[in-house]
C-alpha atoms as a PDB file:
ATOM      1  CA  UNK A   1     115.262 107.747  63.045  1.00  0.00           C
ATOM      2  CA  UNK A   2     116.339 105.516  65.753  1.00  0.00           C
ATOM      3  CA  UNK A   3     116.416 106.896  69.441  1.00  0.00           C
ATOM      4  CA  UNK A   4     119.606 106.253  70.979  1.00  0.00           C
ATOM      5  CA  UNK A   5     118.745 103.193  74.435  1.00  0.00           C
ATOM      6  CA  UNK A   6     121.041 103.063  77.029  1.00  0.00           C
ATOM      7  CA  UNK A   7     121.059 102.453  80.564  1.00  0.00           C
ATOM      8  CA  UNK A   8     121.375 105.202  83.089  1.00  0.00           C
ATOM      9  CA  UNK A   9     123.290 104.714  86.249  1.00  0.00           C
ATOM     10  CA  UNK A  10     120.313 104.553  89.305  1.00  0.00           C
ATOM     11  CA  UNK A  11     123.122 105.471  91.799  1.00  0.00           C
ATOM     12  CA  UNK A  12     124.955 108.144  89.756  1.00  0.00           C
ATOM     13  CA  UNK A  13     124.025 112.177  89.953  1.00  0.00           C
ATOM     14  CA  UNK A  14     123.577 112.697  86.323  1.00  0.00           C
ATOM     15  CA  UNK A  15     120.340 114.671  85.684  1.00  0.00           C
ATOM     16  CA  UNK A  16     118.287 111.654  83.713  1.00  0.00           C
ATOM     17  CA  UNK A  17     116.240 112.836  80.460  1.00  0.00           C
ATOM     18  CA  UNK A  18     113.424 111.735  79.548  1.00  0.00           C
ATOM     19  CA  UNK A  19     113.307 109.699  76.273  1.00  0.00           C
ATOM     20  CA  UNK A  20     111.079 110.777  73.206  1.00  0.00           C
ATOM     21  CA  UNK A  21     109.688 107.065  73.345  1.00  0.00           C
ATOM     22  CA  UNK A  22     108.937 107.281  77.083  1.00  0.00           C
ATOM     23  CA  UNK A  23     107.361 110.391  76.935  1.00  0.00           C
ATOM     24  CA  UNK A  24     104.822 108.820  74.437  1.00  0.00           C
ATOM     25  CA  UNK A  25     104.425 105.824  76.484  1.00  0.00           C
ATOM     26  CA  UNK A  26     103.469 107.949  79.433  1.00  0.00           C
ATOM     27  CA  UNK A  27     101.307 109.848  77.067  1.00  0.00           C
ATOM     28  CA  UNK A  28      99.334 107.132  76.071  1.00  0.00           C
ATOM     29  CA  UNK A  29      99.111 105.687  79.857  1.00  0.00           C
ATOM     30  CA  UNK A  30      97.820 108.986  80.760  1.00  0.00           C
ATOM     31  CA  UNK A  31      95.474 109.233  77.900  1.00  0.00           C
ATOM     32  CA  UNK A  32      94.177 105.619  79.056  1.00  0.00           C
ATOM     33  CA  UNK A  33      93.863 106.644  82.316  1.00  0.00           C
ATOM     34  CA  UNK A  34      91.913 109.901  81.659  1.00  0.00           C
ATOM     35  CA  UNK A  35      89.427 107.929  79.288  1.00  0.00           C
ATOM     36  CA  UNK A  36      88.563 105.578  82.608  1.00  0.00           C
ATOM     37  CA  UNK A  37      88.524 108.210  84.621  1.00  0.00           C
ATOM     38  CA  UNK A  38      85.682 109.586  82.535  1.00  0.00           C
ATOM     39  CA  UNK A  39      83.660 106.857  81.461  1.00  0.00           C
ATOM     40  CA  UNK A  40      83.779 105.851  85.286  1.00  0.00           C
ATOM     41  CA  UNK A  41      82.337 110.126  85.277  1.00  0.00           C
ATOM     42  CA  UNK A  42      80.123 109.520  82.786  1.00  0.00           C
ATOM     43  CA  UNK A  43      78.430 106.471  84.401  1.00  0.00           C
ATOM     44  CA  UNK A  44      77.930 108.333  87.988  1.00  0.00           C
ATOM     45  CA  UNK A  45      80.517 106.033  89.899  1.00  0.00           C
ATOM     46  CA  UNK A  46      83.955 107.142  91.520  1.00  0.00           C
ATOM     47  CA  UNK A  47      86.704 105.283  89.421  1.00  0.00           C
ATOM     48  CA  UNK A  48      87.297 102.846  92.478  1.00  0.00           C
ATOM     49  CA  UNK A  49      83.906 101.935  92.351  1.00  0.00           C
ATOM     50  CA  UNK A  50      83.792 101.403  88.455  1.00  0.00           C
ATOM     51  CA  UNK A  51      87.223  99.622  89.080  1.00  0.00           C
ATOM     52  CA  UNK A  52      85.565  97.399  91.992  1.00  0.00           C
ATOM     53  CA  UNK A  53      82.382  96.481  89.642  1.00  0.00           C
ATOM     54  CA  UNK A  54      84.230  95.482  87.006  1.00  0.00           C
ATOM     55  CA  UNK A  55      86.724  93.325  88.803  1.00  0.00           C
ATOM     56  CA  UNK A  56      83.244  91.569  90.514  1.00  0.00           C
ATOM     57  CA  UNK A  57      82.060  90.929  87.023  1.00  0.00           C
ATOM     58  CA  UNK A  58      85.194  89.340  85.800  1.00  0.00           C
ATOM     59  CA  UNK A  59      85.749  87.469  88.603  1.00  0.00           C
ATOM     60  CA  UNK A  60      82.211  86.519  89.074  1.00  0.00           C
ATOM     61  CA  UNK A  61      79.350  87.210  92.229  1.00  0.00           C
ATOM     62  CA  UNK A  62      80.774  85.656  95.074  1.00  0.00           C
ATOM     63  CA  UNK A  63      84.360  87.055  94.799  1.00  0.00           C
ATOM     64  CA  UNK A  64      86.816  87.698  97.535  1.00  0.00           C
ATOM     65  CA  UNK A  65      88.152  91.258  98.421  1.00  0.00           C
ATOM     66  CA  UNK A  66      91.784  89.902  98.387  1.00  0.00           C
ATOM     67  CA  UNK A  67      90.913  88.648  95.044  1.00  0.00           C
ATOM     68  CA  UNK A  68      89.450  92.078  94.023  1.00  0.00           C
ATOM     69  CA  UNK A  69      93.080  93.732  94.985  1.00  0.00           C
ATOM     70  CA  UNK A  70      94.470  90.811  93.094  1.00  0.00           C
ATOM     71  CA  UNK A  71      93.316  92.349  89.492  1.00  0.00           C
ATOM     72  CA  UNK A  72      92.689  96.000  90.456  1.00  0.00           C
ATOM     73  CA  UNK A  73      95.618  97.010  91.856  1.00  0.00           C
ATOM     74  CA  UNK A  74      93.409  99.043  94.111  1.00  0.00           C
ATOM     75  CA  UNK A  75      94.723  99.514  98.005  1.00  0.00           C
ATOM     76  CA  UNK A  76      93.308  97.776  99.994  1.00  0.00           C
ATOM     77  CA  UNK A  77      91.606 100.705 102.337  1.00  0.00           C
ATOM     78  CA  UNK A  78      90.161 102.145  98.695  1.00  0.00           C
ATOM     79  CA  UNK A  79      88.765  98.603  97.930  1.00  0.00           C
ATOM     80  CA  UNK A  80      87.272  98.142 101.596  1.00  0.00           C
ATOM     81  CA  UNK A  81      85.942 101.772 101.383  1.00  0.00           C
ATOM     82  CA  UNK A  82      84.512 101.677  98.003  1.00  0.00           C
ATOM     83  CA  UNK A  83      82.886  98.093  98.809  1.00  0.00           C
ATOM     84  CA  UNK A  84      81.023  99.138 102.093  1.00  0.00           C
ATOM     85  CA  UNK A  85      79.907 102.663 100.057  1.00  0.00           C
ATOM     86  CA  UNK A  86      78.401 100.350  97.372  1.00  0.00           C
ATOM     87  CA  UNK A  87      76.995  97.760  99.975  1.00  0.00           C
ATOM     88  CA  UNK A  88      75.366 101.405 101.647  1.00  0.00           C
ATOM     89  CA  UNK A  89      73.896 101.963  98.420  1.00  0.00           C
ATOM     90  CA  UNK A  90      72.420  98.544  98.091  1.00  0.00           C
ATOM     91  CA  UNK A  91      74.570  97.275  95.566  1.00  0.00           C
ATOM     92  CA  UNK A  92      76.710  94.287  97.000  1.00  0.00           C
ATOM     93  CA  UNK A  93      75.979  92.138 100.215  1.00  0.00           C
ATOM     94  CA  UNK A  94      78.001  90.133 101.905  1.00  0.00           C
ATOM     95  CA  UNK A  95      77.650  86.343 102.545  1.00  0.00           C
ATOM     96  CA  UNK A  96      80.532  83.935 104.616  1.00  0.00           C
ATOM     97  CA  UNK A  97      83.220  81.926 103.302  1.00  0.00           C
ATOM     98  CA  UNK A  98      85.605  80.022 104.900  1.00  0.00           C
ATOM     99  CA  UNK A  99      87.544  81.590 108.368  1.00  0.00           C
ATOM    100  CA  UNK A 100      86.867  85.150 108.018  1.00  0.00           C
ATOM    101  CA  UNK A 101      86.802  85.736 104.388  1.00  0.00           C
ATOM    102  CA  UNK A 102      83.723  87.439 103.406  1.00  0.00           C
ATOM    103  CA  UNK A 103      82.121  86.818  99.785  1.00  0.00           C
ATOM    104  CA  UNK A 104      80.963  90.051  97.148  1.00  0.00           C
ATOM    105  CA  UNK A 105      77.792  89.291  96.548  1.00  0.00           C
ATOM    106  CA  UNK A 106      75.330  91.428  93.419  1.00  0.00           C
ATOM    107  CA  UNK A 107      71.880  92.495  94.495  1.00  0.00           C
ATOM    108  CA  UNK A 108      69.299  92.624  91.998  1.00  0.00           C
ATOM    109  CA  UNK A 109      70.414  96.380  91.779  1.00  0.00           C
ATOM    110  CA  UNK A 110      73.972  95.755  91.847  1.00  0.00           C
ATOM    111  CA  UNK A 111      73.029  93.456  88.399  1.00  0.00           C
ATOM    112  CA  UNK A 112      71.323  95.682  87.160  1.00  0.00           C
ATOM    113  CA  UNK A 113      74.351  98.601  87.566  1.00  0.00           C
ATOM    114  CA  UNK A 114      76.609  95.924  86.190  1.00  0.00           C
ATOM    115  CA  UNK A 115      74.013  95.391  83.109  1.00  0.00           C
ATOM    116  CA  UNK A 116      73.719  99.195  82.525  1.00  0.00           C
ATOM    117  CA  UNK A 117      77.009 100.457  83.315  1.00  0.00           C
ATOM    118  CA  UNK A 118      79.963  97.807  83.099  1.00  0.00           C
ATOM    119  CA  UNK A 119      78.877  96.006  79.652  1.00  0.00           C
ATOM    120  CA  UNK A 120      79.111  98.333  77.518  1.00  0.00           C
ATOM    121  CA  UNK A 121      82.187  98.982  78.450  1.00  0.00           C
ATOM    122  CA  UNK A 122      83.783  95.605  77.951  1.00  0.00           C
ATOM    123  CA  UNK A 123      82.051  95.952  75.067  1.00  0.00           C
ATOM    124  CA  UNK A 124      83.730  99.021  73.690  1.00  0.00           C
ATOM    125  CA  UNK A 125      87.072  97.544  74.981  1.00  0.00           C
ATOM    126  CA  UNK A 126      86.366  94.168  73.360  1.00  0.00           C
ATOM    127  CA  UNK A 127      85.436  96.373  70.231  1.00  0.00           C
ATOM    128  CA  UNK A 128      88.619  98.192  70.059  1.00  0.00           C
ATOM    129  CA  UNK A 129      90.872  95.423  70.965  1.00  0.00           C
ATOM    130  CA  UNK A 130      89.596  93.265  68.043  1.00  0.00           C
ATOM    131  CA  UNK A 131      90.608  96.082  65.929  1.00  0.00           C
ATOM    132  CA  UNK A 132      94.364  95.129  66.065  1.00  0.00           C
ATOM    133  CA  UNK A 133      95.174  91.448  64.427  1.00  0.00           C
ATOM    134  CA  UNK A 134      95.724  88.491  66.857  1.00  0.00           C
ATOM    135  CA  UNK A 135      99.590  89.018  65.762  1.00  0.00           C
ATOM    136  CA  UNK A 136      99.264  92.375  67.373  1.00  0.00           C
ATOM    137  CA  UNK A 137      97.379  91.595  70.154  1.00  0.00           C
ATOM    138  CA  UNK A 138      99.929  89.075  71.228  1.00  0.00           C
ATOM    139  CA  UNK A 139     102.741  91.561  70.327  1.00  0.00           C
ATOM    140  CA  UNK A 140     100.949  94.073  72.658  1.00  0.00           C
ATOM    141  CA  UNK A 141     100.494  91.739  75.821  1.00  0.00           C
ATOM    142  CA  UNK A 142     104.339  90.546  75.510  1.00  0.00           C
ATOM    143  CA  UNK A 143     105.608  93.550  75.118  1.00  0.00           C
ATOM    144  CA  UNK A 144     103.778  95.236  78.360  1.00  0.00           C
ATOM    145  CA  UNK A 145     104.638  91.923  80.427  1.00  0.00           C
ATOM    146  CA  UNK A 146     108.008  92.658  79.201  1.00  0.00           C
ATOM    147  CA  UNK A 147     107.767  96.695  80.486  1.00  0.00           C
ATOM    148  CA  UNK A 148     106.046  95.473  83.431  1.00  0.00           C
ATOM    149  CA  UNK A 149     108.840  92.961  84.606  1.00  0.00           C
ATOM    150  CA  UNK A 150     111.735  95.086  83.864  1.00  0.00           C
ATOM    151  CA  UNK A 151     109.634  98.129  85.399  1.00  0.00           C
ATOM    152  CA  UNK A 152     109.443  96.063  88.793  1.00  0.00           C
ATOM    153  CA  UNK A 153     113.254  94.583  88.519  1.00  0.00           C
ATOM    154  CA  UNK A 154     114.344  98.487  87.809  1.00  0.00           C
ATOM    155  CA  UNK A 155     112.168  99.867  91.386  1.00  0.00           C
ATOM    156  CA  UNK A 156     113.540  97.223  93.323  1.00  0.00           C
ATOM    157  CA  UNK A 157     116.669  98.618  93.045  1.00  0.00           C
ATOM    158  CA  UNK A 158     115.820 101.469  94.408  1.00  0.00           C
ATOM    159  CA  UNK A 159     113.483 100.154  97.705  1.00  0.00           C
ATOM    160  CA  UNK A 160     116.513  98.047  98.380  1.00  0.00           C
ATOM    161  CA  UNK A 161     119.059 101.166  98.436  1.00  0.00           C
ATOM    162  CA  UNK A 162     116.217 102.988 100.085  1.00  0.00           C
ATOM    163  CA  UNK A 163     116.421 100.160 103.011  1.00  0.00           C
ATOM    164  CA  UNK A 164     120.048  99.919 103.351  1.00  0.00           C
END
């Protein structure tokens, strides 16, 4: 059976309810979430750490903060914070770029964290992900762009009534 969509009025006073569908999607979010939370637990990091560590592996030794915050969605206090706690624990270093930008760089340590604590996670994730068909993956990605964008058009409504 077929929930009933419709669009509820941002600006009226009718209490909103919370759809059966939403309330699973927020479940599963949640659920994701959690399971981060402790794997980042289970490998002795804070989950801004495990967050920062895996964006330097993506993006590669050498990285940018601003390009950490750029696929982390971290703040960019927690990133600063997090990256000076693991450059205290001899982790990362830093080495100049261009102006003021400062570059992530890996210790030998830092690799070997990365080695012992990030892979096998991409590799679960890779794991699991390859369980749905290439149909589905698409289908996935598309369809959480599509949440994402109409998430963001939706909250925008309300920070612009919030500045008027």
């Amino acid at each position: 059976m077929q929930e009933k969509i419709y669009k509820q009025d941002l600006f009226s006073d009718e209490v909103p309810t919370i759809s059966h569908a939403l309330a699973g999607f927020n479940k599963f979010y949640k659920e994701i979430n959690d399971i981060y939370h402790e794997i980042a637990l289970n490998a002795g990091l804070s989950d801004s750490s495990f967050d920062i560590l895996y964006s330097i592996f993506e993006l590669g030794d050498g990285c940018l903060q601003s390009d950490i915050r750029k696929i982390s969605f971290l703040p960019k206090q927690t990133i600063n914070s997090s990256i000076h706690n693991l450059e205290k624990k001899g982790y990362i270093y830093f080495s100049n770029g261009t102006g003021r930008a400062k570059h992530i760089n890996l210790t030998d340590e830092g690799k070997i964290l990365i080695r012992e604590k990030i892979y096998p996670i991409i590799k679960c994730e890779n794991n699991s992900f390859s369980l749905l068909t290439e149909q589905e993956q698409t289908f996935v990605l598309n369809i959480f762009d599509k949440y994402i964008h109409s998430l963001h058009t939706e909250f925008n409504k309300l920070k612009n009534l919030h500045r008027r």
